[in-house]
PDB file of N, CA and C in Angstrom:
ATOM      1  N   UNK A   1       0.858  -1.170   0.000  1.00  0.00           N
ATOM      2  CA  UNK A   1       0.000   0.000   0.000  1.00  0.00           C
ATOM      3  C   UNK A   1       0.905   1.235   0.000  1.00  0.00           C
ATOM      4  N   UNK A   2       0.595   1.829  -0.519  1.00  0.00           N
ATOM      5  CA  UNK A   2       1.596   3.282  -1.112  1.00  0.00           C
ATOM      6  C   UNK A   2       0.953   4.626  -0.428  1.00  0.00           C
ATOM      7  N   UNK A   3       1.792   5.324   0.475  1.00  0.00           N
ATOM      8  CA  UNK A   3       1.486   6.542   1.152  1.00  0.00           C
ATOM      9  C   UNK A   3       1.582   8.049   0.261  1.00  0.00           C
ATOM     10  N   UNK A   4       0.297   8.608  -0.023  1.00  0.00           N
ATOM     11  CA  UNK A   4       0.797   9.385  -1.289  1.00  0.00           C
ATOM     12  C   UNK A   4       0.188  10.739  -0.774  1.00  0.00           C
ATOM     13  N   UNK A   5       0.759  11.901  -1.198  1.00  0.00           N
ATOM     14  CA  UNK A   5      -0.372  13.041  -1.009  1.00  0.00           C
ATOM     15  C   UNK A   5      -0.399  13.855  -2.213  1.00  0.00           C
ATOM     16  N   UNK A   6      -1.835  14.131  -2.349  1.00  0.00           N
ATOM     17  CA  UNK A   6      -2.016  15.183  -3.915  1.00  0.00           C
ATOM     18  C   UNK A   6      -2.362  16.498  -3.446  1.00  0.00           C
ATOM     19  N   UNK A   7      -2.290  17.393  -4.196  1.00  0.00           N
ATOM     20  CA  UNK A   7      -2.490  18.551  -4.227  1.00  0.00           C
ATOM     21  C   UNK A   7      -3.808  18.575  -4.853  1.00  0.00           C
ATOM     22  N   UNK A   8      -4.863  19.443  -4.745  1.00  0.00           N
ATOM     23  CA  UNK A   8      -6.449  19.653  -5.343  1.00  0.00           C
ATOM     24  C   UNK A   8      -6.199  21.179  -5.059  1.00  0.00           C
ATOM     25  N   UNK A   9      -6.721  21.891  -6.563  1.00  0.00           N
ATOM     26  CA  UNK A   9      -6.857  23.183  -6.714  1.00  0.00           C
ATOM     27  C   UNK A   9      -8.229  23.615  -7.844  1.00  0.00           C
ATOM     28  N   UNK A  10      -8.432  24.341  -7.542  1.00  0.00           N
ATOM     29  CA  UNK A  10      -9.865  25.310  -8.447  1.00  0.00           C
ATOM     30  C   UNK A  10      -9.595  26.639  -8.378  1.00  0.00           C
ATOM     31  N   UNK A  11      -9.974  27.401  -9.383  1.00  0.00           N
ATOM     32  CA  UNK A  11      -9.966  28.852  -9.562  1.00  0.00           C
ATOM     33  C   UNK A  11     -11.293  29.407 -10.564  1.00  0.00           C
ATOM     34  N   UNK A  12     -12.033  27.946 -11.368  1.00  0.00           N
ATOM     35  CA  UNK A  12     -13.353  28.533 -11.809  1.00  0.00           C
ATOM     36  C   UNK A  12     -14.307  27.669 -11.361  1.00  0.00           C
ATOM     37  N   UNK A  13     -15.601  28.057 -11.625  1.00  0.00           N
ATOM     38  CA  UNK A  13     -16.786  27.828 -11.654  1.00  0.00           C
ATOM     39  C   UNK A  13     -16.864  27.509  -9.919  1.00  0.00           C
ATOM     40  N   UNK A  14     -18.060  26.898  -9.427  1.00  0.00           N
ATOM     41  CA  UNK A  14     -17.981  26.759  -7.605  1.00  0.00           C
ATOM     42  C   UNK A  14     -16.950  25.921  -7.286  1.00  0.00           C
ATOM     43  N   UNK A  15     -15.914  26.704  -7.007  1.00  0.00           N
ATOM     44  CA  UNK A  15     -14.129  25.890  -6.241  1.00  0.00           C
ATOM     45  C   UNK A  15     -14.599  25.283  -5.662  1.00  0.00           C
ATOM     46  N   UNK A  16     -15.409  25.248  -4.247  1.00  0.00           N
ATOM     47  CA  UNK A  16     -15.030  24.574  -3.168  1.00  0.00           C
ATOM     48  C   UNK A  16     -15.734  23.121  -3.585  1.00  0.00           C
ATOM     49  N   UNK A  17     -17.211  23.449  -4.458  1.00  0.00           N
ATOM     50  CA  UNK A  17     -17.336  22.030  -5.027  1.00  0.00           C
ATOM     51  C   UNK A  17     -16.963  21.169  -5.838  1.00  0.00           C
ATOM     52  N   UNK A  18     -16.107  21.770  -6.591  1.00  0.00           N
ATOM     53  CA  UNK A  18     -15.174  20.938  -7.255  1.00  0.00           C
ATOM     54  C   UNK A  18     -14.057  20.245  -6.559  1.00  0.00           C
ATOM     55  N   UNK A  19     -13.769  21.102  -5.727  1.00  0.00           N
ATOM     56  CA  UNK A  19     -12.502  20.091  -4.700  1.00  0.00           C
ATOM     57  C   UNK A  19     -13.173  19.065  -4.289  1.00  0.00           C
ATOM     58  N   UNK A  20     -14.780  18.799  -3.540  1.00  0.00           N
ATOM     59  CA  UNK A  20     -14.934  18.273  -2.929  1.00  0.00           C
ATOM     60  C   UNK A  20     -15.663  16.880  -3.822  1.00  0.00           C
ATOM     61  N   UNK A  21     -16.141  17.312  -4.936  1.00  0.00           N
ATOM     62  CA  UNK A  21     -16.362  16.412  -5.707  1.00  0.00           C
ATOM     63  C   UNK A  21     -15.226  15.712  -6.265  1.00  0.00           C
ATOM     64  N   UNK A  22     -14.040  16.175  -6.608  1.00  0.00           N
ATOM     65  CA  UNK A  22     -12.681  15.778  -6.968  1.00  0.00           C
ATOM     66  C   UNK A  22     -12.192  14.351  -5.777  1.00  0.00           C
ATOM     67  N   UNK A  23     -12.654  15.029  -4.642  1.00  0.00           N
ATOM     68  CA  UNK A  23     -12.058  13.310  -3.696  1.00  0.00           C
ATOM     69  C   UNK A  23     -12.878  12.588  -3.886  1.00  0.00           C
ATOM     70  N   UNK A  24     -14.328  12.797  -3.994  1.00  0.00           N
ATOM     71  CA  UNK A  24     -15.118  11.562  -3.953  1.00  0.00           C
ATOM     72  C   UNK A  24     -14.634  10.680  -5.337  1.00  0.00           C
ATOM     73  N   UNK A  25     -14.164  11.269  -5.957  1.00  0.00           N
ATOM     74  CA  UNK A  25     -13.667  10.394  -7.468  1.00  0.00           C
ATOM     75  C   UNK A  25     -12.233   9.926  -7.042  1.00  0.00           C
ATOM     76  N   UNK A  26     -11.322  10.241  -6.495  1.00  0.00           N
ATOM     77  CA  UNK A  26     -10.286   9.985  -6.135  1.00  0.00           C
ATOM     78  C   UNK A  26     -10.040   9.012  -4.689  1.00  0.00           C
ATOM     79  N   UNK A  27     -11.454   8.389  -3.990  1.00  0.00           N
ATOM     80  CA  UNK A  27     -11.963   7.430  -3.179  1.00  0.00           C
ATOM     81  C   UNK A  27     -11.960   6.437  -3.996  1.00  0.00           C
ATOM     82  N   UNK A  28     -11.983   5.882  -5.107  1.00  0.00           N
ATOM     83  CA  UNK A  28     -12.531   5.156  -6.137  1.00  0.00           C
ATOM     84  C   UNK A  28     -10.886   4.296  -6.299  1.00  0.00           C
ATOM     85  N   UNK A  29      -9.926   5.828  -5.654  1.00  0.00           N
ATOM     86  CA  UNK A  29      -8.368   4.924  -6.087  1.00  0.00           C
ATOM     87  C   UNK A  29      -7.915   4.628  -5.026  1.00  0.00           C
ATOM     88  N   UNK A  30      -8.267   4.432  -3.693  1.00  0.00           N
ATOM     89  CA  UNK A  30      -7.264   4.644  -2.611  1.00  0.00           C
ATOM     90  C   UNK A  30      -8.352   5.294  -1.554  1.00  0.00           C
ATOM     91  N   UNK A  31      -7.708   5.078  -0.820  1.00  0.00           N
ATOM     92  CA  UNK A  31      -8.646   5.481   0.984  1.00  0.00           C
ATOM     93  C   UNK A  31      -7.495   7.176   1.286  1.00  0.00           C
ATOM     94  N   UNK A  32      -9.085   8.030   1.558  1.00  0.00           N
ATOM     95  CA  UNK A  32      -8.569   9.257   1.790  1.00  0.00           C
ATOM     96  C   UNK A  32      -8.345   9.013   3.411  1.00  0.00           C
ATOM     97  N   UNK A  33      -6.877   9.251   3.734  1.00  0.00           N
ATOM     98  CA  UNK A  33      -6.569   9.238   5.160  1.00  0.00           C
ATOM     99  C   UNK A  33      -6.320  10.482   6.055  1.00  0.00           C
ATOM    100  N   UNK A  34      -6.156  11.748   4.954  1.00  0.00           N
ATOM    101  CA  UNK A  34      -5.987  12.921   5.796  1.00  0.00           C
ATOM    102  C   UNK A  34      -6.712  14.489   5.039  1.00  0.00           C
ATOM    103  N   UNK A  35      -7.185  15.226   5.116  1.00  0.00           N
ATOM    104  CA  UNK A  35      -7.585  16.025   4.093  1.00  0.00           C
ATOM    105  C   UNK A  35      -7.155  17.461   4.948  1.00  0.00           C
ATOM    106  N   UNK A  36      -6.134  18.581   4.076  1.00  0.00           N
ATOM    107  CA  UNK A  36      -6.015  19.612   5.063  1.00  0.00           C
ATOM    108  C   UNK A  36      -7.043  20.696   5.162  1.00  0.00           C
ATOM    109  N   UNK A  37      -6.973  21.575   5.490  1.00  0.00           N
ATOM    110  CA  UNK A  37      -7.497  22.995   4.815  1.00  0.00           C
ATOM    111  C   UNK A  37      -8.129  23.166   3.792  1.00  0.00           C
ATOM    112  N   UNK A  38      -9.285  23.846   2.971  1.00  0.00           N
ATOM    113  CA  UNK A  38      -9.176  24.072   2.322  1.00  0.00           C
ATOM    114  C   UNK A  38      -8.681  26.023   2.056  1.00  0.00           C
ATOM    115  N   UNK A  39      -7.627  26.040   1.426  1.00  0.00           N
ATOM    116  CA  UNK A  39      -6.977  27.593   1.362  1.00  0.00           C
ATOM    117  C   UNK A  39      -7.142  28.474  -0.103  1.00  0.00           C
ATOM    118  N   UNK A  40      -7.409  29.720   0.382  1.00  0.00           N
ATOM    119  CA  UNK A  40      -7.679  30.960  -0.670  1.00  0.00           C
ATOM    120  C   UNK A  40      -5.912  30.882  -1.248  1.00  0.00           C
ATOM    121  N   UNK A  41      -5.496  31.026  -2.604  1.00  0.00           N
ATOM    122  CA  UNK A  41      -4.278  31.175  -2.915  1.00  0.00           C
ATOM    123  C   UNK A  41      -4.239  32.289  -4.220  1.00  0.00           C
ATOM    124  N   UNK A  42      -3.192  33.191  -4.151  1.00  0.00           N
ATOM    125  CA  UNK A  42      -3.741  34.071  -5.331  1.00  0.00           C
ATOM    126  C   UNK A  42      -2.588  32.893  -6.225  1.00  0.00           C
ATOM    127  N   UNK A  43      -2.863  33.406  -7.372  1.00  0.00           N
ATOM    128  CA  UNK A  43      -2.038  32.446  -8.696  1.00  0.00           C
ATOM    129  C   UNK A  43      -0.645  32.489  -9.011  1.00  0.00           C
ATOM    130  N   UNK A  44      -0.144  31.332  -9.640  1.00  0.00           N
ATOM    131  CA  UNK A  44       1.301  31.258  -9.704  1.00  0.00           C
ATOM    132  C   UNK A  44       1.420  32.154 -11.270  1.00  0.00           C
ATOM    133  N   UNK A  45       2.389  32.675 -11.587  1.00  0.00           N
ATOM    134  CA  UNK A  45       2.489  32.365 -12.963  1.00  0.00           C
ATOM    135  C   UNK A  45       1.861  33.731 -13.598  1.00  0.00           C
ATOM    136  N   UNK A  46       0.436  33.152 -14.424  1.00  0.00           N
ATOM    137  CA  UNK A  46      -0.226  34.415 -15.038  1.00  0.00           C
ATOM    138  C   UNK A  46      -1.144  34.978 -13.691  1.00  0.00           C
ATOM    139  N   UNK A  47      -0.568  35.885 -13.544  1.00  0.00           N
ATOM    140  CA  UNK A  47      -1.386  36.494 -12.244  1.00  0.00           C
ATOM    141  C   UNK A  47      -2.937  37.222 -12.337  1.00  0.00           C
ATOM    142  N   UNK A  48      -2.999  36.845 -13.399  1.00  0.00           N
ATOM    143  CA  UNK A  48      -4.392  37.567 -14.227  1.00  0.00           C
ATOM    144  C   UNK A  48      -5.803  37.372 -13.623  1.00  0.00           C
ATOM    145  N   UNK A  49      -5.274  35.917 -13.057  1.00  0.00           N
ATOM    146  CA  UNK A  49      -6.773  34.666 -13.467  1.00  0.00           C
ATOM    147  C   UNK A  49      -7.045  34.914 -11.793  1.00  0.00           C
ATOM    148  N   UNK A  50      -8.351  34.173 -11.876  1.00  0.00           N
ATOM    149  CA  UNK A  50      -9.231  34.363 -10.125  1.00  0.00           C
ATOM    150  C   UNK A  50      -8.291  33.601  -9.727  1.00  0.00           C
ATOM    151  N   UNK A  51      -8.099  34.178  -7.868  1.00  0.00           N
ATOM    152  CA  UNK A  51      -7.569  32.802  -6.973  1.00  0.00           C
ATOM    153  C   UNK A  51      -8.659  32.159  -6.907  1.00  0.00           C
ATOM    154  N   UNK A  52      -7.312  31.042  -6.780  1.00  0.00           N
ATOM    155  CA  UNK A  52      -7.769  29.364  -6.296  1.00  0.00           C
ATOM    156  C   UNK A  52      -7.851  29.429  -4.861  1.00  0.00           C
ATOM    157  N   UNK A  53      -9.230  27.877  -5.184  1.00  0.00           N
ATOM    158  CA  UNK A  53      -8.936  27.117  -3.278  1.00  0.00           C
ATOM    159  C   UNK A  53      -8.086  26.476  -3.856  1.00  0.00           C
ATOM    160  N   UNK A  54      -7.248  26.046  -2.783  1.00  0.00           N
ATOM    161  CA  UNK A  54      -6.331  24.759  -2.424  1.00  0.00           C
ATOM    162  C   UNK A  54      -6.300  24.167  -1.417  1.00  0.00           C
ATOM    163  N   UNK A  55      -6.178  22.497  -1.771  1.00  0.00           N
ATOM    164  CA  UNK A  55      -6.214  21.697  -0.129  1.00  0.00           C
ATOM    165  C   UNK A  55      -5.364  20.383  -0.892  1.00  0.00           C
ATOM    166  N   UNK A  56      -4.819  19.996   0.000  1.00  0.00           N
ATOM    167  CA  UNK A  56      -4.020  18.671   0.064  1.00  0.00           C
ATOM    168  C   UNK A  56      -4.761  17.644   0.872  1.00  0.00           C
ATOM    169  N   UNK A  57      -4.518  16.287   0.123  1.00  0.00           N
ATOM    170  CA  UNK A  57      -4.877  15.329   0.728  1.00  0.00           C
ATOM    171  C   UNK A  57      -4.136  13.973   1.135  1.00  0.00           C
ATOM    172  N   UNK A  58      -4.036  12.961   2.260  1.00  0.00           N
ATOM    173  CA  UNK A  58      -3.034  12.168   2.004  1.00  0.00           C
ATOM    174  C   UNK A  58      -3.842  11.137   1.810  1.00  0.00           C
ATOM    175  N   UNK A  59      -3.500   9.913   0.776  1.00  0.00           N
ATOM    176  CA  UNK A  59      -4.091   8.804   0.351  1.00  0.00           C
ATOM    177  C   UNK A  59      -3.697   7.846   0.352  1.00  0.00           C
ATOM    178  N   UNK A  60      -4.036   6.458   0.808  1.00  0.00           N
ATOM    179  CA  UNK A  60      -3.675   5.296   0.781  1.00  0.00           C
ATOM    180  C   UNK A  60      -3.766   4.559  -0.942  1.00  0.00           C
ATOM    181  N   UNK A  61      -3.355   3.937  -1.276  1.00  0.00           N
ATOM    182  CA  UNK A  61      -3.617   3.275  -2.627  1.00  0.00           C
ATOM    183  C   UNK A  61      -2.378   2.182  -2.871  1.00  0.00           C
ATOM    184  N   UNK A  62      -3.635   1.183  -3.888  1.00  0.00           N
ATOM    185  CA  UNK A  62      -2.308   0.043  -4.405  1.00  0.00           C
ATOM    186  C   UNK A  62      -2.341   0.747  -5.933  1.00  0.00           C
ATOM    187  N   UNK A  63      -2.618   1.800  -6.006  1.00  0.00           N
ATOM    188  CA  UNK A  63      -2.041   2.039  -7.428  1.00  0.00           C
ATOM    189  C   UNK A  63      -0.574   2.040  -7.966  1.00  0.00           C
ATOM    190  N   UNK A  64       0.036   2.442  -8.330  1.00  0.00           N
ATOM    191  CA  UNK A  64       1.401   2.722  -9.050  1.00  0.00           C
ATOM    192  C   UNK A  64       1.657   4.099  -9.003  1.00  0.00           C
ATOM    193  N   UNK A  65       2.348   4.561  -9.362  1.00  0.00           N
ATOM    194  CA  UNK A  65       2.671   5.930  -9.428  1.00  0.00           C
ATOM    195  C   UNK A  65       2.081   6.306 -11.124  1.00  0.00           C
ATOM    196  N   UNK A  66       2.422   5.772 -12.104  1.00  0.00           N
ATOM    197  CA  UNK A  66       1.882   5.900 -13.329  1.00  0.00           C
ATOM    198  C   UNK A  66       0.171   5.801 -13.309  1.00  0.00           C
ATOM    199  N   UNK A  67      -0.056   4.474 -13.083  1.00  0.00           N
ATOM    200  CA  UNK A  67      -1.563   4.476 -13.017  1.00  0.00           C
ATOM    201  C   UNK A  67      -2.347   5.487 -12.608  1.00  0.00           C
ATOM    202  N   UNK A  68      -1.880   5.616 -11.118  1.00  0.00           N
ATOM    203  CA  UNK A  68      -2.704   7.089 -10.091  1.00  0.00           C
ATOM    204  C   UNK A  68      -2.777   8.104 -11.239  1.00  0.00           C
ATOM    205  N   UNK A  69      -1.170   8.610 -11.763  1.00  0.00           N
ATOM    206  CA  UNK A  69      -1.523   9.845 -12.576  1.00  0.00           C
ATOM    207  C   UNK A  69      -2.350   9.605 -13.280  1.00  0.00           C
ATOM    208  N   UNK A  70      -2.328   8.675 -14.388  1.00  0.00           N
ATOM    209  CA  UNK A  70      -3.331   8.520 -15.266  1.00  0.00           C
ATOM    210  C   UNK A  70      -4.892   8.856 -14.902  1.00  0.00           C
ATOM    211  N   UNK A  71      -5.334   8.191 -13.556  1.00  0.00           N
ATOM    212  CA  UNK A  71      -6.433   7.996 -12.975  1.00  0.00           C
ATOM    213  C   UNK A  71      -6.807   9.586 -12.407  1.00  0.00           C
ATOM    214  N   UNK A  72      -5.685  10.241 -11.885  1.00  0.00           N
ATOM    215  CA  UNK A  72      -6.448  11.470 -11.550  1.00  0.00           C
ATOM    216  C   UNK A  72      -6.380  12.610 -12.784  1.00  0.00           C
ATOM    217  N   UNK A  73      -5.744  12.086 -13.928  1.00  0.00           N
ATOM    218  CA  UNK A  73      -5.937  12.660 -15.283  1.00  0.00           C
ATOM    219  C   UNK A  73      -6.885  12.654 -16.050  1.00  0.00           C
ATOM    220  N   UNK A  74      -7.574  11.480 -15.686  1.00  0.00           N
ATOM    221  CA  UNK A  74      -9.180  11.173 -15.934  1.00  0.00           C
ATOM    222  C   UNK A  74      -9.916  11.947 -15.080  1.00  0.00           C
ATOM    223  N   UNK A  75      -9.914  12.017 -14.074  1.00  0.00           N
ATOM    224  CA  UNK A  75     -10.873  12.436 -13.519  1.00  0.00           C
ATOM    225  C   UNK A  75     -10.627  14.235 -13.485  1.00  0.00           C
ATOM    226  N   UNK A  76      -9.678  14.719 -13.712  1.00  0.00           N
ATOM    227  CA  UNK A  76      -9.840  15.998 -14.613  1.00  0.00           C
ATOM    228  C   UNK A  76      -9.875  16.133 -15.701  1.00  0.00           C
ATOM    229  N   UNK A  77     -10.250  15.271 -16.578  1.00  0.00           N
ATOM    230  CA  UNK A  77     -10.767  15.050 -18.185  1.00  0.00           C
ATOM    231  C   UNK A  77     -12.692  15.007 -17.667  1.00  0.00           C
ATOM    232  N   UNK A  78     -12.530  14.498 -16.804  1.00  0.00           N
ATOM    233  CA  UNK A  78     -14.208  14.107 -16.358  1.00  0.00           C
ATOM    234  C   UNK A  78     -14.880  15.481 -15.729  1.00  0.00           C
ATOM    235  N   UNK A  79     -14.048  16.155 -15.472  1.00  0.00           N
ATOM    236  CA  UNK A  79     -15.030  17.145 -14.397  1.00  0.00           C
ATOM    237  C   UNK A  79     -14.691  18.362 -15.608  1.00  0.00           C
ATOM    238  N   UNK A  80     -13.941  18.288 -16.945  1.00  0.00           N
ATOM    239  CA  UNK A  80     -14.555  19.689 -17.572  1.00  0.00           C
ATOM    240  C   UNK A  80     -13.283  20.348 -18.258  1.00  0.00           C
ATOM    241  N   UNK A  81     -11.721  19.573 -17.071  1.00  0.00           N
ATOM    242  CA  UNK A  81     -10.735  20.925 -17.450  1.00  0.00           C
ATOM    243  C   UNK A  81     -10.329  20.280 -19.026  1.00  0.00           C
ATOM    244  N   UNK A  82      -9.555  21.640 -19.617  1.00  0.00           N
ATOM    245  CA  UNK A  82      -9.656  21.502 -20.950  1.00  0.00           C
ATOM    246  C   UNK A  82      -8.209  22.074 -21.017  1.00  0.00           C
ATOM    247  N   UNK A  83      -6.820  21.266 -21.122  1.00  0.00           N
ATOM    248  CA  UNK A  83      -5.360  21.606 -21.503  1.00  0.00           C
ATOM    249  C   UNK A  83      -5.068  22.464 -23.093  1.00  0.00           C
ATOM    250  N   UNK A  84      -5.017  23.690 -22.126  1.00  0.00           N
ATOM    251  CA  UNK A  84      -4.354  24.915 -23.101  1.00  0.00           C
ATOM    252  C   UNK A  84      -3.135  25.183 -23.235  1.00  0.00           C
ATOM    253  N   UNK A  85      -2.805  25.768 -22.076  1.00  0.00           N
ATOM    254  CA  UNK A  85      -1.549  26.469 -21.657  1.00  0.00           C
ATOM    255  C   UNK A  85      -1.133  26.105 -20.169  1.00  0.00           C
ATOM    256  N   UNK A  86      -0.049  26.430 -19.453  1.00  0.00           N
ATOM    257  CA  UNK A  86       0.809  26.323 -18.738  1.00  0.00           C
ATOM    258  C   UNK A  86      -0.375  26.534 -17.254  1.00  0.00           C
ATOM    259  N   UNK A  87      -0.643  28.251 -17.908  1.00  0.00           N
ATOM    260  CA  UNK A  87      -0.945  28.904 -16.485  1.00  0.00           C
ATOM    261  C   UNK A  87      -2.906  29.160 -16.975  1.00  0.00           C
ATOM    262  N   UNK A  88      -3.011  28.291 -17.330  1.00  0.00           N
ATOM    263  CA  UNK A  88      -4.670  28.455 -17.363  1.00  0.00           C
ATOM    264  C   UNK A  88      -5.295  28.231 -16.490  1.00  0.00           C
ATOM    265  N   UNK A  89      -6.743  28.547 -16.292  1.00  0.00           N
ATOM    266  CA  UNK A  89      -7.460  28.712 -15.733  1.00  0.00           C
ATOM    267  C   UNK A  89      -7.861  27.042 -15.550  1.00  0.00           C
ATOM    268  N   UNK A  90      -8.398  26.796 -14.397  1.00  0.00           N
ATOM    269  CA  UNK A  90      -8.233  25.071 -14.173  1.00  0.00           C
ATOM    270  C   UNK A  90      -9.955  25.111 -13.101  1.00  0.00           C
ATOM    271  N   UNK A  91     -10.492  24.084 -13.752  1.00  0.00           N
ATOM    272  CA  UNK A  91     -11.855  23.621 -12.967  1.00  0.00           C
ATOM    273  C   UNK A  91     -11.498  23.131 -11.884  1.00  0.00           C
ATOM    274  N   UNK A  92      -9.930  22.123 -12.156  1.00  0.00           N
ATOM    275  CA  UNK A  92      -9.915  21.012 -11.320  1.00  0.00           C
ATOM    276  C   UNK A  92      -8.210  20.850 -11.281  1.00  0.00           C
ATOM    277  N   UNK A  93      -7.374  21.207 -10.968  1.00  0.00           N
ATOM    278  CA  UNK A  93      -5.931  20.644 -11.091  1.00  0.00           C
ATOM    279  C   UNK A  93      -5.407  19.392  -9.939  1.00  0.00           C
ATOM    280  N   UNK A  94      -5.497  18.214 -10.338  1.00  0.00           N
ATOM    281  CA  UNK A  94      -4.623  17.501  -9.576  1.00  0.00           C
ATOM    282  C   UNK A  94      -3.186  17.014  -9.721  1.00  0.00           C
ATOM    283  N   UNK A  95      -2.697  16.959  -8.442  1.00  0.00           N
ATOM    284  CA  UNK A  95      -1.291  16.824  -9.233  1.00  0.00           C
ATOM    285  C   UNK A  95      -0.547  15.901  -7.653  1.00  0.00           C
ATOM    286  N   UNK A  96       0.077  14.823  -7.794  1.00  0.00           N
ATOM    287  CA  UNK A  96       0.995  13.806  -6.921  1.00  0.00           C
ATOM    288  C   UNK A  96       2.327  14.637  -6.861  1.00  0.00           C
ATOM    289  N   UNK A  97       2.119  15.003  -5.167  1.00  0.00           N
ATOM    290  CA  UNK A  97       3.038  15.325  -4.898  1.00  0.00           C
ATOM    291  C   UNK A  97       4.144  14.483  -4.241  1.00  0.00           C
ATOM    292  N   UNK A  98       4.041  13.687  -3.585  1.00  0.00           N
ATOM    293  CA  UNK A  98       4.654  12.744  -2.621  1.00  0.00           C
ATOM    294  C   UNK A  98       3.911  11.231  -3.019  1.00  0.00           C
ATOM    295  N   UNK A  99       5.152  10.499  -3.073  1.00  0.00           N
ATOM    296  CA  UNK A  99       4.586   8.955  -3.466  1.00  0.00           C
ATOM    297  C   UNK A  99       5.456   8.112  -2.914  1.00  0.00           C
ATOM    298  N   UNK A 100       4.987   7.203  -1.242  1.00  0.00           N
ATOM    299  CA  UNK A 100       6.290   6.763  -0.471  1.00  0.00           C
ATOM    300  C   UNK A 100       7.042   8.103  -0.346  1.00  0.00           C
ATOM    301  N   UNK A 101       8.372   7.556  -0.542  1.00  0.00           N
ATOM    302  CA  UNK A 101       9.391   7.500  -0.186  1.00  0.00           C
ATOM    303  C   UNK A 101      10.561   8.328  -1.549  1.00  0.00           C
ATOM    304  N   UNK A 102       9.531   7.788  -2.879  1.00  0.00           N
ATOM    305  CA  UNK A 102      10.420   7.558  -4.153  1.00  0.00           C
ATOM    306  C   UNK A 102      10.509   8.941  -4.876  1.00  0.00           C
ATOM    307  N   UNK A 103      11.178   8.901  -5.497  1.00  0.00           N
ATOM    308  CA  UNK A 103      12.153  10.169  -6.071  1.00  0.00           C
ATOM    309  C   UNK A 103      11.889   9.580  -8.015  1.00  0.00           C
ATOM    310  N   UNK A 104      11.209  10.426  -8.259  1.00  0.00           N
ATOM    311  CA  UNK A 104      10.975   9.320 -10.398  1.00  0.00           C
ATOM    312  C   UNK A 104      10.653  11.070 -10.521  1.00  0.00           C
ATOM    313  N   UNK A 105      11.708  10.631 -11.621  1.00  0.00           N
ATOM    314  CA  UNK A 105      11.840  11.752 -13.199  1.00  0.00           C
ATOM    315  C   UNK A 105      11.736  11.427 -14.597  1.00  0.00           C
ATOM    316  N   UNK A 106      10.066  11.148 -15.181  1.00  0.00           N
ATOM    317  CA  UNK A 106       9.895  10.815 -16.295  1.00  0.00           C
ATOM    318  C   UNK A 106       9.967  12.077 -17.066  1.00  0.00           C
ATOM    319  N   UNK A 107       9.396  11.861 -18.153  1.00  0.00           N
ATOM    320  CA  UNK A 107       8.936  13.320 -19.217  1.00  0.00           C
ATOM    321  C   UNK A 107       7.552  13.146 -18.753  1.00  0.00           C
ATOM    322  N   UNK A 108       6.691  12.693 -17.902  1.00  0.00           N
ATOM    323  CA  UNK A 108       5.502  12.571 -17.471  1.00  0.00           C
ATOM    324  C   UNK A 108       5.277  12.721 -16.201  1.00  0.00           C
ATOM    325  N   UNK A 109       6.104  12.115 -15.340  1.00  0.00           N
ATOM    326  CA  UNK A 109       5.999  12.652 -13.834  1.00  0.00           C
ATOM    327  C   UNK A 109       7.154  12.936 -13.088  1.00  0.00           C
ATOM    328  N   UNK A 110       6.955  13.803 -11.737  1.00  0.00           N
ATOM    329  CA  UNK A 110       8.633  14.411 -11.215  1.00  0.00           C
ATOM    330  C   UNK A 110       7.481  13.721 -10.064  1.00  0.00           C
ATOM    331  N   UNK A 111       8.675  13.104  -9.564  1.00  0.00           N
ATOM    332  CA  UNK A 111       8.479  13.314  -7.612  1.00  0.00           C
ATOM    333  C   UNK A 111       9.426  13.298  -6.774  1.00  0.00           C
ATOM    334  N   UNK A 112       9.319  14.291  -5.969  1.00  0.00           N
ATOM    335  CA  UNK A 112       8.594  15.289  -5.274  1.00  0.00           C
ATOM    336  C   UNK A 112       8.015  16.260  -6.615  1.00  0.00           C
ATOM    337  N   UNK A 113       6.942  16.766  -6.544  1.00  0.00           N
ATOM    338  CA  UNK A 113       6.588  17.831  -7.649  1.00  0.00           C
ATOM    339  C   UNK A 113       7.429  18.651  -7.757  1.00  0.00           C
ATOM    340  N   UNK A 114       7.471  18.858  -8.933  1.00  0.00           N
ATOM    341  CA  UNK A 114       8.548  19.973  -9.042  1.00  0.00           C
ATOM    342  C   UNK A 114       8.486  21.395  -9.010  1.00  0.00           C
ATOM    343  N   UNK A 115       6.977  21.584  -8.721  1.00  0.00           N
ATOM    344  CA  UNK A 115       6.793  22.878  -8.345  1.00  0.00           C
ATOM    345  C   UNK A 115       6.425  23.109  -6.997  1.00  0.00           C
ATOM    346  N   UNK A 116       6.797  21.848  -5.923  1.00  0.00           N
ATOM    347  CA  UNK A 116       6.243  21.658  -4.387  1.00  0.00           C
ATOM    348  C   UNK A 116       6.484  23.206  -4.138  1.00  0.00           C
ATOM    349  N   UNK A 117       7.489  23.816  -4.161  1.00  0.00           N
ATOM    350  CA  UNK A 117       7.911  24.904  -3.192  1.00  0.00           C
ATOM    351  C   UNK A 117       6.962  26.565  -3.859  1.00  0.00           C
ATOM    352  N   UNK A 118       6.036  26.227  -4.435  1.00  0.00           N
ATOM    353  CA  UNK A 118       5.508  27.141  -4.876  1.00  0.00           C
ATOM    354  C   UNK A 118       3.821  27.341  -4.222  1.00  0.00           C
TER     355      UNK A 118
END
């Protein structure tokens, strides 16, 4: 069983229900074991766009590290978001920050995220 935590962010349409609809789909991969805050954040990047909520969650799962992404790539294909650009505007952003222990640098996934410190 793999100790993982994701990041969940929104900046359109009702944030806080999209975060919260976002775990109930992400229950489907893994047992939610910790959920923080949910926090007001102004934006990285293009500073243009509405702040986001943000909240982290920690999750149990026998997924993989590949699979999970895939799986929470679906489920922001499912709730609407639509890949433009870098710093767009996002219904739903999930993103694996911590997985175990392990340290993986594909052209598809970094862990630790590589934007943790932001």
């Amino acid at each position: 069983m793999a100790n993982v935590f994701l990041s969940i962010g929104s900046n359109l349409g009702e944030r806080k229900r999209n975060i919260v609809y976002a775990i109930k789909f992400i229950n489907k991969y893994g047992k939610v074991i910790k959920k923080s805050f949910i926090y007001e954040t102004s934006p990285v990047g293009f500073i243009t766009q509405p702040d986001f909520l943000n909240c982290a969650i920690q999750l149990e799962t026998d997924l993989g590290p590949m699979t999970l992404l895939e799986k929470i790539k679906s489920i922001e294909k499912l709730m609407g978001r639509k890949k433009s650009c870098k710093w767009e505007d996002r219904i739903i952003d999930l993103d694996i920050l911590f997985y175990n222990n392990s340290i993986i640098q594909t052209n598809k996934l970094t862990i630790p995220h590589k934007e943790l410190h932001k």
